[in-house]
N, C-alpha and C. Protein backbone atom coordinates (compact mmCIF):
# COMPACT_ATOMS: atom_id res chain seq x y z
N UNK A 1 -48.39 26.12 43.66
CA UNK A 1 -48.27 24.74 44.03
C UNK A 1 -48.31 23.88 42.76
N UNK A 2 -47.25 23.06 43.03
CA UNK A 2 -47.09 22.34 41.21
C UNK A 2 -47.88 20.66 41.63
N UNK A 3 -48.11 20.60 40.56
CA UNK A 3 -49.17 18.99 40.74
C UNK A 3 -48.27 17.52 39.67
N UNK A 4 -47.01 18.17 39.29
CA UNK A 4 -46.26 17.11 39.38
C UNK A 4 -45.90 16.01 39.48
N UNK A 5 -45.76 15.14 40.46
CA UNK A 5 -45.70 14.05 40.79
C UNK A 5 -46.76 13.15 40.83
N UNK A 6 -47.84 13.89 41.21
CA UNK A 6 -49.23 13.45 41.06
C UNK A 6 -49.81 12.71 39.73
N UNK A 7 -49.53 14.16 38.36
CA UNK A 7 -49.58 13.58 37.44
C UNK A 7 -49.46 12.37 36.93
N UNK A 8 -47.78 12.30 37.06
CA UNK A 8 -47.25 10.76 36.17
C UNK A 8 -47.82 9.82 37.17
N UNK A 9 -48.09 9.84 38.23
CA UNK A 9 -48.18 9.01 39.39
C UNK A 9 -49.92 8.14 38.59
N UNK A 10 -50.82 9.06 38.61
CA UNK A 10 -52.10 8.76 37.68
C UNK A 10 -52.44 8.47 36.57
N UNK A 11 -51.21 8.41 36.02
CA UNK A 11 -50.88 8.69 34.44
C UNK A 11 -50.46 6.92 34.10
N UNK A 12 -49.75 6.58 35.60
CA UNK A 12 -49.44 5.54 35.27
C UNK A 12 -50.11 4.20 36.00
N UNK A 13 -50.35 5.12 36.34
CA UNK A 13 -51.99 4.26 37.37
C UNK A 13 -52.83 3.56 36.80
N UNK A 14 -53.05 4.22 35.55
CA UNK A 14 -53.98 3.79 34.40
C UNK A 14 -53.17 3.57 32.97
N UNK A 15 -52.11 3.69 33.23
CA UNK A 15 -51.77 2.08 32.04
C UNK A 15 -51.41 3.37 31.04
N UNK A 16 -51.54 4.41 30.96
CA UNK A 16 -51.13 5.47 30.03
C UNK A 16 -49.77 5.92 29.74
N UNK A 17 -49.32 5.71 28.36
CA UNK A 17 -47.74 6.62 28.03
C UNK A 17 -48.09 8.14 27.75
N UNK A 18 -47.42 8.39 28.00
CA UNK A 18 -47.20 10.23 27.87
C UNK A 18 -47.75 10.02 26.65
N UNK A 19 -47.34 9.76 25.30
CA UNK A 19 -47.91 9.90 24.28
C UNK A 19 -49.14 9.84 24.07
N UNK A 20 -49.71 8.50 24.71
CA UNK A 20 -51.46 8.26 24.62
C UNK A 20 -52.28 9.66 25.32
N UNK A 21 -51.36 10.10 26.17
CA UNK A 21 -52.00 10.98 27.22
C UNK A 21 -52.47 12.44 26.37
N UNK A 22 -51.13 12.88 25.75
CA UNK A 22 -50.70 14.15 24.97
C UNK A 22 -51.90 14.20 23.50
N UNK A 23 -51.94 12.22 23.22
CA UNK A 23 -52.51 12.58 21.77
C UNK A 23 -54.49 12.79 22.60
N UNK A 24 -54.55 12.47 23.59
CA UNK A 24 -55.96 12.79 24.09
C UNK A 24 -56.23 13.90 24.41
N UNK A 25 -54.96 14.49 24.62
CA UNK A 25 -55.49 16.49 25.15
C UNK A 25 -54.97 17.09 23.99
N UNK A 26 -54.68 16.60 22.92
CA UNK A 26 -54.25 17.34 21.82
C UNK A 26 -53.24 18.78 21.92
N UNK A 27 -51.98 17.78 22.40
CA UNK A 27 -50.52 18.44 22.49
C UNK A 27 -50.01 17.71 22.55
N UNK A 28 -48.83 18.39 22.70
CA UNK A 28 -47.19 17.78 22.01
C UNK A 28 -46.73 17.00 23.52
N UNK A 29 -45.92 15.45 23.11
CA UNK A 29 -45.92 14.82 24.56
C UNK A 29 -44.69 15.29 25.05
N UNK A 30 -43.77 16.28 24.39
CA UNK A 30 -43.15 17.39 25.47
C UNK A 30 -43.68 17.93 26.33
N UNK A 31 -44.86 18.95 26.15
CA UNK A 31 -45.88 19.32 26.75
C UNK A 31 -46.18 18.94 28.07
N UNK A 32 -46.19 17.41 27.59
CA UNK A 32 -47.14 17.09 28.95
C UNK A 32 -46.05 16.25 29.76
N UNK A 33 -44.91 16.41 29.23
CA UNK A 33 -43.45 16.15 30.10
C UNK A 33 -43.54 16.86 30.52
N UNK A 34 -43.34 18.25 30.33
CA UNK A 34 -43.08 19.49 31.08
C UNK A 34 -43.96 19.68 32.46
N UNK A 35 -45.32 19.34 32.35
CA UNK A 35 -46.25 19.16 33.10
C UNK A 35 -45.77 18.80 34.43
N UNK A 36 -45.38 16.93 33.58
CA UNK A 36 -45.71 16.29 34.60
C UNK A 36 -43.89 16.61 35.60
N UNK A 37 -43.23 16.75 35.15
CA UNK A 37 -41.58 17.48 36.04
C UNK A 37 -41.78 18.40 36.40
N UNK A 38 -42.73 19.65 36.09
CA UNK A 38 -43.29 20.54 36.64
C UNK A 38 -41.94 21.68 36.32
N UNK A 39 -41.62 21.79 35.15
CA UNK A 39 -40.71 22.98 34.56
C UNK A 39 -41.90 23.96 33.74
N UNK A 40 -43.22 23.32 33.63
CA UNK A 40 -44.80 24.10 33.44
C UNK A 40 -45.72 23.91 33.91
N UNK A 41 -46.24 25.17 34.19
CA UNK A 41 -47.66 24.65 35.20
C UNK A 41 -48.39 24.19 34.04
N UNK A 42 -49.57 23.32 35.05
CA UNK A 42 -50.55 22.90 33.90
C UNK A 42 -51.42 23.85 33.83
N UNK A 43 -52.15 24.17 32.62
CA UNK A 43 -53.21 24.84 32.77
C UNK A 43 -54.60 24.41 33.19
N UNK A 44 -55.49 24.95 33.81
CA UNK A 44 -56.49 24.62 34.28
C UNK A 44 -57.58 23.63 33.31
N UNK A 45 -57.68 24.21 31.99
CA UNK A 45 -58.06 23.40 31.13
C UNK A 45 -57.76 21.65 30.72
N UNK A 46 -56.19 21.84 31.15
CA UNK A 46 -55.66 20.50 30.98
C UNK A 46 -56.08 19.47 31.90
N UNK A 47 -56.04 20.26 33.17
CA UNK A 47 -56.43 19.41 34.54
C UNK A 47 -57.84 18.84 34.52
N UNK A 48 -58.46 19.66 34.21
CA UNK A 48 -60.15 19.13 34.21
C UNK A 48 -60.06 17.83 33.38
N UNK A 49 -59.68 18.10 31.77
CA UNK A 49 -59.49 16.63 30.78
C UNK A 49 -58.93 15.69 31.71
N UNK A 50 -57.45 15.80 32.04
CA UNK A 50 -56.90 14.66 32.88
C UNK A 50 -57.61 14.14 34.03
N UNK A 51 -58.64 15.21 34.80
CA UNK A 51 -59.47 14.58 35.97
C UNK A 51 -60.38 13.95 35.46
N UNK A 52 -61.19 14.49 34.96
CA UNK A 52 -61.98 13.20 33.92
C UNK A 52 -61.36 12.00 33.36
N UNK A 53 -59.88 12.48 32.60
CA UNK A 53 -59.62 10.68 32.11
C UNK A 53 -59.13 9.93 33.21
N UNK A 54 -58.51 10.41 34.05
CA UNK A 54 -58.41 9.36 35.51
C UNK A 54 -59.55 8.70 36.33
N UNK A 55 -60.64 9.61 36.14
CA UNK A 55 -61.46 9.50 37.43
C UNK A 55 -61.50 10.03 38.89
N UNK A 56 -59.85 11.09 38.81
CA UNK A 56 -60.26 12.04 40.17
C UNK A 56 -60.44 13.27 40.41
N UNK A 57 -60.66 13.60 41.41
CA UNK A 57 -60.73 15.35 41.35
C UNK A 57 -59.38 16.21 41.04
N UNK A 58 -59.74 16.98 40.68
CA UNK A 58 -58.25 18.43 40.48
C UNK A 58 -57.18 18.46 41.38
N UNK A 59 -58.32 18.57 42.78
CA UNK A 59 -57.08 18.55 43.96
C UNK A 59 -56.59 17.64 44.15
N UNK A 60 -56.59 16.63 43.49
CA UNK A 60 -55.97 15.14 43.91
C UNK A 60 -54.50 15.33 43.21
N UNK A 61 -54.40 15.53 42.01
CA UNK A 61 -52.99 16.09 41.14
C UNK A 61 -52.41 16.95 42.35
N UNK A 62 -52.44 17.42 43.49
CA UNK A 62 -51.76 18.96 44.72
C UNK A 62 -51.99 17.79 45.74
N UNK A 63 -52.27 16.78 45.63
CA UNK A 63 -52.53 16.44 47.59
C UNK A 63 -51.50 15.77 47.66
N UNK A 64 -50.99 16.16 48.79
CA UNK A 64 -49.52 15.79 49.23
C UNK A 64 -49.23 14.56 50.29
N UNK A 65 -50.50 14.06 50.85
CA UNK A 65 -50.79 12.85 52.02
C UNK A 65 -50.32 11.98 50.91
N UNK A 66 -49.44 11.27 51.09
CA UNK A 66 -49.61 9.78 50.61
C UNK A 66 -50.78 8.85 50.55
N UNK A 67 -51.26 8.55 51.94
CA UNK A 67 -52.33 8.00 52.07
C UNK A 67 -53.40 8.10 51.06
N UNK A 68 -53.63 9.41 50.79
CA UNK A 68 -54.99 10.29 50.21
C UNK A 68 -54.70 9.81 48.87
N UNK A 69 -53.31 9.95 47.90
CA UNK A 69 -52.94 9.71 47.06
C UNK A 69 -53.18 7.97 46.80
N UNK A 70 -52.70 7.42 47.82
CA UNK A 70 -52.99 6.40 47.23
C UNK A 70 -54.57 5.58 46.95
N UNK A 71 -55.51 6.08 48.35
CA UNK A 71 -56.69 5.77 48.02
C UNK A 71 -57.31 6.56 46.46
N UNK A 72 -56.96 7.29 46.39
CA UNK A 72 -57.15 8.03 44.47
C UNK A 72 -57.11 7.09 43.66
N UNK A 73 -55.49 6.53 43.47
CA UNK A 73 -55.00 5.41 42.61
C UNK A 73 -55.85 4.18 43.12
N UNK A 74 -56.59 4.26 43.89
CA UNK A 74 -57.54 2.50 43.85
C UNK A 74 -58.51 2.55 42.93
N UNK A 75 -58.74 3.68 42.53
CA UNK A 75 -60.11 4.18 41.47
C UNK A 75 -59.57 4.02 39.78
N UNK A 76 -58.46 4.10 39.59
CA UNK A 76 -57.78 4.57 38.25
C UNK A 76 -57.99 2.54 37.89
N UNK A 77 -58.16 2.71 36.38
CA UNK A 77 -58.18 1.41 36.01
C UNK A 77 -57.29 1.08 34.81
N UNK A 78 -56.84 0.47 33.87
CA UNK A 78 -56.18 0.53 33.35
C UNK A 78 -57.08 -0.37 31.73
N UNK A 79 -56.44 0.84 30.92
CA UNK A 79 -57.84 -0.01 29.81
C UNK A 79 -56.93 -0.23 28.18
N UNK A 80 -57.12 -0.67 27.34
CA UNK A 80 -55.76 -0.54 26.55
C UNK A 80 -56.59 -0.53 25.37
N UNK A 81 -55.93 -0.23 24.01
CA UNK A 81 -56.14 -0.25 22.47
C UNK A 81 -57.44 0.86 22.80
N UNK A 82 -57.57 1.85 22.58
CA UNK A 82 -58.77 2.79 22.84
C UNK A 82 -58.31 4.01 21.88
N UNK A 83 -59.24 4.34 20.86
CA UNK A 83 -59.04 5.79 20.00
C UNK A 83 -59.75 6.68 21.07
N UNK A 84 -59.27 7.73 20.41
CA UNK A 84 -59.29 9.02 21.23
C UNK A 84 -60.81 9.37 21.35
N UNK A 85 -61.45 8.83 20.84
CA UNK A 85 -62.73 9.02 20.39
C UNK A 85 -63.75 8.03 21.56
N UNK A 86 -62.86 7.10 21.96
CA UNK A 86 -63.03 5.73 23.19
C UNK A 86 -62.61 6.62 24.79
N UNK A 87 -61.36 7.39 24.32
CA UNK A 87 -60.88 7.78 25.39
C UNK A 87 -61.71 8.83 26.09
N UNK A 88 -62.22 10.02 25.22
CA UNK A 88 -63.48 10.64 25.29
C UNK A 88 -64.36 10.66 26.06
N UNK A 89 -65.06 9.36 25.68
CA UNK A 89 -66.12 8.54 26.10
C UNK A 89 -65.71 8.51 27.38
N UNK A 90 -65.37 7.93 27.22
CA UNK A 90 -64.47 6.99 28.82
C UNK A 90 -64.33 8.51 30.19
N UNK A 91 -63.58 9.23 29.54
CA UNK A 91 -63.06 10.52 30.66
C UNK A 91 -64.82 11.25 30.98
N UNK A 92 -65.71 11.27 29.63
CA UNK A 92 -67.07 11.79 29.85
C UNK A 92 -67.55 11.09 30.96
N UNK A 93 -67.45 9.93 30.93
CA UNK A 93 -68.19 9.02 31.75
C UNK A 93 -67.89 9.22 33.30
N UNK A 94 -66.78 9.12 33.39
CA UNK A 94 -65.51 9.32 34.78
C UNK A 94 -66.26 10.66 35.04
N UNK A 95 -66.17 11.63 34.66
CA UNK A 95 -66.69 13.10 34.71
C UNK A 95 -68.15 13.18 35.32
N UNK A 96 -69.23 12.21 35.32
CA UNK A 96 -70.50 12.13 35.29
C UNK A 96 -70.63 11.25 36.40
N UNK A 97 -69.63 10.14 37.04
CA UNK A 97 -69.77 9.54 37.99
C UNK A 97 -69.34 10.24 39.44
N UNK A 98 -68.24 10.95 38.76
CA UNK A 98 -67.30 12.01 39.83
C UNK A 98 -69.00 12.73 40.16
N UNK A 99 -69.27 13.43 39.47
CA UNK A 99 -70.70 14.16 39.65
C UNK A 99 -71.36 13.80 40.22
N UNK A 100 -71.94 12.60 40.31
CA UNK A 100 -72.85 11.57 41.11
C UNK A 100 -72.29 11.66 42.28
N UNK A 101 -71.13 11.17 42.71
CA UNK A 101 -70.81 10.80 43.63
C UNK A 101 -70.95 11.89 44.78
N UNK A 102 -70.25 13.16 44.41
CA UNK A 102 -70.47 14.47 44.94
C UNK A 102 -71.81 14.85 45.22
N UNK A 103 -72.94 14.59 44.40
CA UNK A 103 -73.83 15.06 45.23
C UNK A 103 -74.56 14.02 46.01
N UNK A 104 -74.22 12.92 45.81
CA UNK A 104 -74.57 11.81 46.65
C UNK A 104 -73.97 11.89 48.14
N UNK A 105 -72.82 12.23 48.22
CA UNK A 105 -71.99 12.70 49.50
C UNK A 105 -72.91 14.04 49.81
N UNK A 106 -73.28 14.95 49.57
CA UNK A 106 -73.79 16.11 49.43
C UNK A 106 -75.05 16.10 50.26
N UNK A 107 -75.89 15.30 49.60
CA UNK A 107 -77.37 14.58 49.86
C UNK A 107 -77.29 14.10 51.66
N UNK A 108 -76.11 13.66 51.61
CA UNK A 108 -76.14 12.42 52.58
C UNK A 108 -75.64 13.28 53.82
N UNK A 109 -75.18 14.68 54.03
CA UNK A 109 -74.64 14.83 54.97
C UNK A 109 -75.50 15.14 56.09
């Protein structure tokens, strides 16, 4: 199952060019063309970085509901002039709230 469309879909959700994206996972923004047209799978490694710098889960890049997709994109924010070193930060942070949130849902059932 390719996660494709999803990608650029989040990618652009948050204000990101392929380039900004590529120089944050440290590859080539062919690379992460290929990705996102899905002529390469992503690797699992890549997905985790990108779920962190978006703010959603893995399976969200594969979910095929529109609906589902779009409540995702209400979360993505759009942030600009940021070194990679900002961007980091930023995806750490996303990563640690995603966390929260999960076991807060978890807690609560």
């Amino acid at each position: 199952m390719k996660s494709t469309n999803n990608l650029k879909a989040f990618r652009d959700a948050s204000g990101f060019t392929q380039e900004r994206v590529a120089s944050f996972l440290s590859i080539e923004r062919g690379t992460l063309s290929n990705y996102e047209l899905g002529t390469r799978e992503t690797p699992l490694p890549i997905l985790i970085e990108l779920s962190n710098l978006y703010g959603v889960d893995i399976a969200d890049f594969y979910e095929t509901d529109p609906e589902k997709v779009k409540d995702a994109l209400i979360c993505s924010f759009r942030v600009d002039d940021l070194t990679d070193e900002n961007l980091k930060d930023v995806a750490n942070f996303k990563d640690v709230v995603k966390s929260y949130l999960k076991m807060n849902y978890i807690e609560h059932q």
